[in-house]
Protein backbone atom coordinates (compact mmCIF):
# COMPACT_ATOMS: atom_id res chain seq x y z
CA UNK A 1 59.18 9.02 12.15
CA UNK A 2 58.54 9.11 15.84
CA UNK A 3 60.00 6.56 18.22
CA UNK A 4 56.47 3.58 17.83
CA UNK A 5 56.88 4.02 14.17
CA UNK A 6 60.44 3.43 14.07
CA UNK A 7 60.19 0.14 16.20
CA UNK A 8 57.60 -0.77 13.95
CA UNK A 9 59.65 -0.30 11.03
CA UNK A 10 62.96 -1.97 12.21
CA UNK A 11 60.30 -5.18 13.47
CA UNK A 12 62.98 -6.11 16.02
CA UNK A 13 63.42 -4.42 19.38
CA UNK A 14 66.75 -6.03 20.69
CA UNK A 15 67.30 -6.39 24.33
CA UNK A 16 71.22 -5.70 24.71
CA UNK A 17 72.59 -6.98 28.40
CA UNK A 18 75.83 -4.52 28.19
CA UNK A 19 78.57 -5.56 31.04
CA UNK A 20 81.14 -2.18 30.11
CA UNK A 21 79.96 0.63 28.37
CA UNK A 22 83.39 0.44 25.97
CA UNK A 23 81.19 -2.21 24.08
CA UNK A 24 78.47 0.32 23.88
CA UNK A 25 79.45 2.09 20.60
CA UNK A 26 80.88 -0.82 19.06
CA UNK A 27 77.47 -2.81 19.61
CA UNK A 28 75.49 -0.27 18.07
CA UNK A 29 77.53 -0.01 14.94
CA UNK A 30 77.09 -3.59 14.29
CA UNK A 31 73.87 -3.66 14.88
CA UNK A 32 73.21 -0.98 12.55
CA UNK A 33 75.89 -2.52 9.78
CA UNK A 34 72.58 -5.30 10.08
CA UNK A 35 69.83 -3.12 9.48
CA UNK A 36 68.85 -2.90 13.25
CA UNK A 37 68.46 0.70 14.28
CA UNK A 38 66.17 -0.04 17.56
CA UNK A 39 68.57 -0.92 20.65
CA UNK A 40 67.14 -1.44 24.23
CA UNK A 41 69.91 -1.34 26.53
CA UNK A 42 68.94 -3.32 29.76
CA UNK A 43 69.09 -2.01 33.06
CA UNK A 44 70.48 -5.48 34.87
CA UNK A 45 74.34 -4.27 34.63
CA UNK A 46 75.09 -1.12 36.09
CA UNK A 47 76.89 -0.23 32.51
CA UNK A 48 73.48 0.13 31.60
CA UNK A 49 73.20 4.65 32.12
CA UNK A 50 76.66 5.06 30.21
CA UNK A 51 76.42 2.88 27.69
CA UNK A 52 72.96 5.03 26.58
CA UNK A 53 74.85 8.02 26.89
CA UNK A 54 77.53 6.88 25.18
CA UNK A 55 75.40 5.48 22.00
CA UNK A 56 72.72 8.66 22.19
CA UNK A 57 76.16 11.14 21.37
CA UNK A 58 77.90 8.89 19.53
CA UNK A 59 75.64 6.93 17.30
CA UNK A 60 72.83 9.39 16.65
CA UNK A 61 71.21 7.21 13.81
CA UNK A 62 70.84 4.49 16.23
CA UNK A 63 67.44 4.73 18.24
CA UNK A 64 68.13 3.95 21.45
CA UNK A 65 66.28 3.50 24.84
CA UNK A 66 66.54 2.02 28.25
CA UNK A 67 64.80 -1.86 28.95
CA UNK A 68 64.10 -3.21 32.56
CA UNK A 69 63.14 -0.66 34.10
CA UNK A 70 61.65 -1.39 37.39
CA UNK A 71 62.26 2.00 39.46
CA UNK A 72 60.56 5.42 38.92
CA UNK A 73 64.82 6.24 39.91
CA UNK A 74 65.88 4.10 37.24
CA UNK A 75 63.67 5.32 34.43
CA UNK A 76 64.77 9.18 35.39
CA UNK A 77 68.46 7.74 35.08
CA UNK A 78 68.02 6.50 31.79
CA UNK A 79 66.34 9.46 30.57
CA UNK A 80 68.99 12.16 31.56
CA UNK A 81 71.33 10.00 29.96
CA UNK A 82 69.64 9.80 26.42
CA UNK A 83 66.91 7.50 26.31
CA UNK A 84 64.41 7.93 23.92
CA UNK A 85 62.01 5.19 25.40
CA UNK A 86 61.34 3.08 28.63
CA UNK A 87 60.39 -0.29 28.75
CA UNK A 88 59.33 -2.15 31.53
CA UNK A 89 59.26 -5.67 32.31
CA UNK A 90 55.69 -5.07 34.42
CA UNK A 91 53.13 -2.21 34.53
CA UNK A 92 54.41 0.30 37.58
CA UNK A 93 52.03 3.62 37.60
CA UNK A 94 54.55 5.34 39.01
CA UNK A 95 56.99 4.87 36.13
CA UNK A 96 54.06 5.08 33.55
CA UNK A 97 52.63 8.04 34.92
CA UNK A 98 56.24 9.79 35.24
CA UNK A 99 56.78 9.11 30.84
CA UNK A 100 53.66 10.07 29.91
CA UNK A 101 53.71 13.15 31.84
CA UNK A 102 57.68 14.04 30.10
CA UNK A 103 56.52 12.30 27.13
CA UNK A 104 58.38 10.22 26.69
CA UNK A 105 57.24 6.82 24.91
CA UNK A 106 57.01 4.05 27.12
CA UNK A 107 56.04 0.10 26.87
CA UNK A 108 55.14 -1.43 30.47
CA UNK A 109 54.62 -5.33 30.57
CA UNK A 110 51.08 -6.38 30.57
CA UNK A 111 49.95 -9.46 30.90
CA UNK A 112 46.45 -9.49 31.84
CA UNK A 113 43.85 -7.70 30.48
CA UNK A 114 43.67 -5.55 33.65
CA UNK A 115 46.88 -4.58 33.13
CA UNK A 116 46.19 -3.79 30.04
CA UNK A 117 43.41 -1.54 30.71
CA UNK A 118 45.67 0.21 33.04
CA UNK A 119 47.72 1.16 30.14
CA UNK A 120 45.05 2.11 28.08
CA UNK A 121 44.13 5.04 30.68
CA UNK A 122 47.40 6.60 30.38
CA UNK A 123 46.69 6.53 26.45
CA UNK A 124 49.47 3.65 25.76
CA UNK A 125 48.34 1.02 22.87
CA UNK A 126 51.64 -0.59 22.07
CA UNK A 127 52.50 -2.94 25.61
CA UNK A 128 55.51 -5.39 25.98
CA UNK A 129 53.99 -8.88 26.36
CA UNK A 130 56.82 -10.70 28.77
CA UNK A 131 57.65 -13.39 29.42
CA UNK A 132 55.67 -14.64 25.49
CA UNK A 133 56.83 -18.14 26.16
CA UNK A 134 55.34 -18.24 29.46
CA UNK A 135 51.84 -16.30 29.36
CA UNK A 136 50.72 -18.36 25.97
CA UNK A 137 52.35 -16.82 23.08
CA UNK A 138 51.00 -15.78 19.91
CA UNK A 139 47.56 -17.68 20.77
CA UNK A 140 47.41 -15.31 24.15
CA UNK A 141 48.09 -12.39 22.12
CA UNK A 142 45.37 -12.96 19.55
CA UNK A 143 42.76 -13.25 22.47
CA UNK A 144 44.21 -10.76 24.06
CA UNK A 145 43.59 -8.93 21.03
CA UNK A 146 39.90 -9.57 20.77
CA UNK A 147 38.42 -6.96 23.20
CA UNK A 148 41.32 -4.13 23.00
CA UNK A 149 41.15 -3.21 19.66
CA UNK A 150 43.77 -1.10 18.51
CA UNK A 151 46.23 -2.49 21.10
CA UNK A 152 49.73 -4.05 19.68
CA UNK A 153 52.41 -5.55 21.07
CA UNK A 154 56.28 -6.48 21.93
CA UNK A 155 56.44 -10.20 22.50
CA UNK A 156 59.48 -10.71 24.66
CA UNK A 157 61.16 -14.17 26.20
CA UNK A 158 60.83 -17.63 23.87
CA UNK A 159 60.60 -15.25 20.65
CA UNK A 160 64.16 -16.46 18.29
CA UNK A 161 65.13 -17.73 15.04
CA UNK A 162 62.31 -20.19 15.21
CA UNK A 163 59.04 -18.90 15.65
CA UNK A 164 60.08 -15.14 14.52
CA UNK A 165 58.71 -15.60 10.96
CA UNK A 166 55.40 -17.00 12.74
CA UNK A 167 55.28 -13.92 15.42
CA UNK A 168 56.09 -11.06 12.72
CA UNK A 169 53.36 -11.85 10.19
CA UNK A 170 50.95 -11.52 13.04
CA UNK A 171 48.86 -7.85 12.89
CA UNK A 172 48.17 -7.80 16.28
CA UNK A 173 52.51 -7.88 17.11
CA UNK A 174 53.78 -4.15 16.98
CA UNK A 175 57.47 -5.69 17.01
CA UNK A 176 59.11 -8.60 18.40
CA UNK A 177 61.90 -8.45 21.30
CA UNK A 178 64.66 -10.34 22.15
CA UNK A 179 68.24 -10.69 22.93
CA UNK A 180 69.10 -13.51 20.17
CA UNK A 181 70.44 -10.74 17.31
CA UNK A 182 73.06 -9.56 20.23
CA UNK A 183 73.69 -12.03 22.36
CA UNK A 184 75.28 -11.47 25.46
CA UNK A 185 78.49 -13.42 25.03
CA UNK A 186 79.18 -11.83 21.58
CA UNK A 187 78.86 -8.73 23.27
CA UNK A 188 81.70 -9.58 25.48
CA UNK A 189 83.62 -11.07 23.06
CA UNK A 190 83.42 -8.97 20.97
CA UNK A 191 81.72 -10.79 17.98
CA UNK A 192 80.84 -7.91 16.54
CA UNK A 193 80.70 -9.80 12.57
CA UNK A 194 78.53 -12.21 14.05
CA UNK A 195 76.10 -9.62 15.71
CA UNK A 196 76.01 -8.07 12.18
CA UNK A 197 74.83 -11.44 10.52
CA UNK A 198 72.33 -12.63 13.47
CA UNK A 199 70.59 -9.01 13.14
CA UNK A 200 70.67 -9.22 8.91
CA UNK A 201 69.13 -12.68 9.26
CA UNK A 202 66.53 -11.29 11.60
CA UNK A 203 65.62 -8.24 9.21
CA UNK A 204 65.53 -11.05 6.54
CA UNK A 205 62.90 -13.27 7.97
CA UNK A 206 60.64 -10.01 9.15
CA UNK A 207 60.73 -8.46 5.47
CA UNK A 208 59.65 -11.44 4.22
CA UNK A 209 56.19 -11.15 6.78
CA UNK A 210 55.42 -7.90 5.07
């Protein structure tokens, strides 16, 4: 099953904000104790290159990949370390250009349907949709849907426990993101049981949309 496929499959991409890479392993394992096997470690802590290369050589069954990405430096960084995706907050050609030519699967933020069509020259159909909340939501991405056929996406930012049920069952939503199933205090904490049940709950609801 190739990276797209896997997201698909898991239905959550979680969006892990990692402050020391010792939590790295640990996350993952919980994670995967709650059926989550898609992890997008974020690039806003500088943990962010270690803690991939410490979950790419230590948890092999967990898929993992590198989110905010912003820097054609950055995405390089992430890749040497173990990545097996990029995604990207916004659509950067440089960055785009630089995956497709390694391939190596990558999900830029498009908004608009320029950006869109942007992506769709490079040959990508699966595009993180950030901030959801902010650029109209499931209604947007229906439109949105209308003249790029074929096109799916990640809805990231106001996607959670209460709207995830609504955002799953819809065809035109490759996978949802978010940081809810790990949040970023848990992390720290060290919550681990508690990241277990937030991700089982969040398999739960998306199984039930199939």
């Amino acid at each position: 099953m190739d990276v797209l496929a896997r997201m698909k499959a898991c239905g959550v991409v979680p969006v892990v904000v990692l402050e020391s890479a010792d939590d790295a392993v640990d996350t993952a394992k919980a994670m995967l104790a709650g059926g989550v096997d898609v992890m997008e470690i974020t690039f806003r802590t500088a943990a962010a290159a270690e803690s991939i290369r410490r979950v790419a050589n230590e948890v092999p069954e967990m898929l993992v990949g590198a989110g905010t990405v912003v820097t054609l430096e950055q995405c390089k960084k992430a890749v040497e370390a173990g990545a097996k995706f990029i995604v990207a907050p916004g659509y950067d050609e440089e960055v785009v250009a630089w995956c497709c030519e390694n391939q190596i699967p990558v999900t830029p933020g498009c908004v608009t349907p320029t950006e869109i069509m942007c992506a769709l020259k490079h040959g990508i159909k699966v595009i993180k949709f950030f901030p959801a909340n902010v650029y109209g939501g499931l209604t947007a991405l229906k439109s949105l849907a209308g003249p790029f056929g074929g096109v799916t996406f990640i809805p990231t930012g106001g996607v959670g426990p209460a709207n995830l049920s609504e955002f799953a069952s819809a065809p035109v939503v490759h996978a949802v993101g978010g940081s809810w199933v790990c949040p970023k205090a848990d992390i720290s904490a060290h919550n681990y049981e508690k990241i277990t049940a937030l991700c089982k709950e969040a398999r739960t609801v998306i199984d039930q949309t199939r």
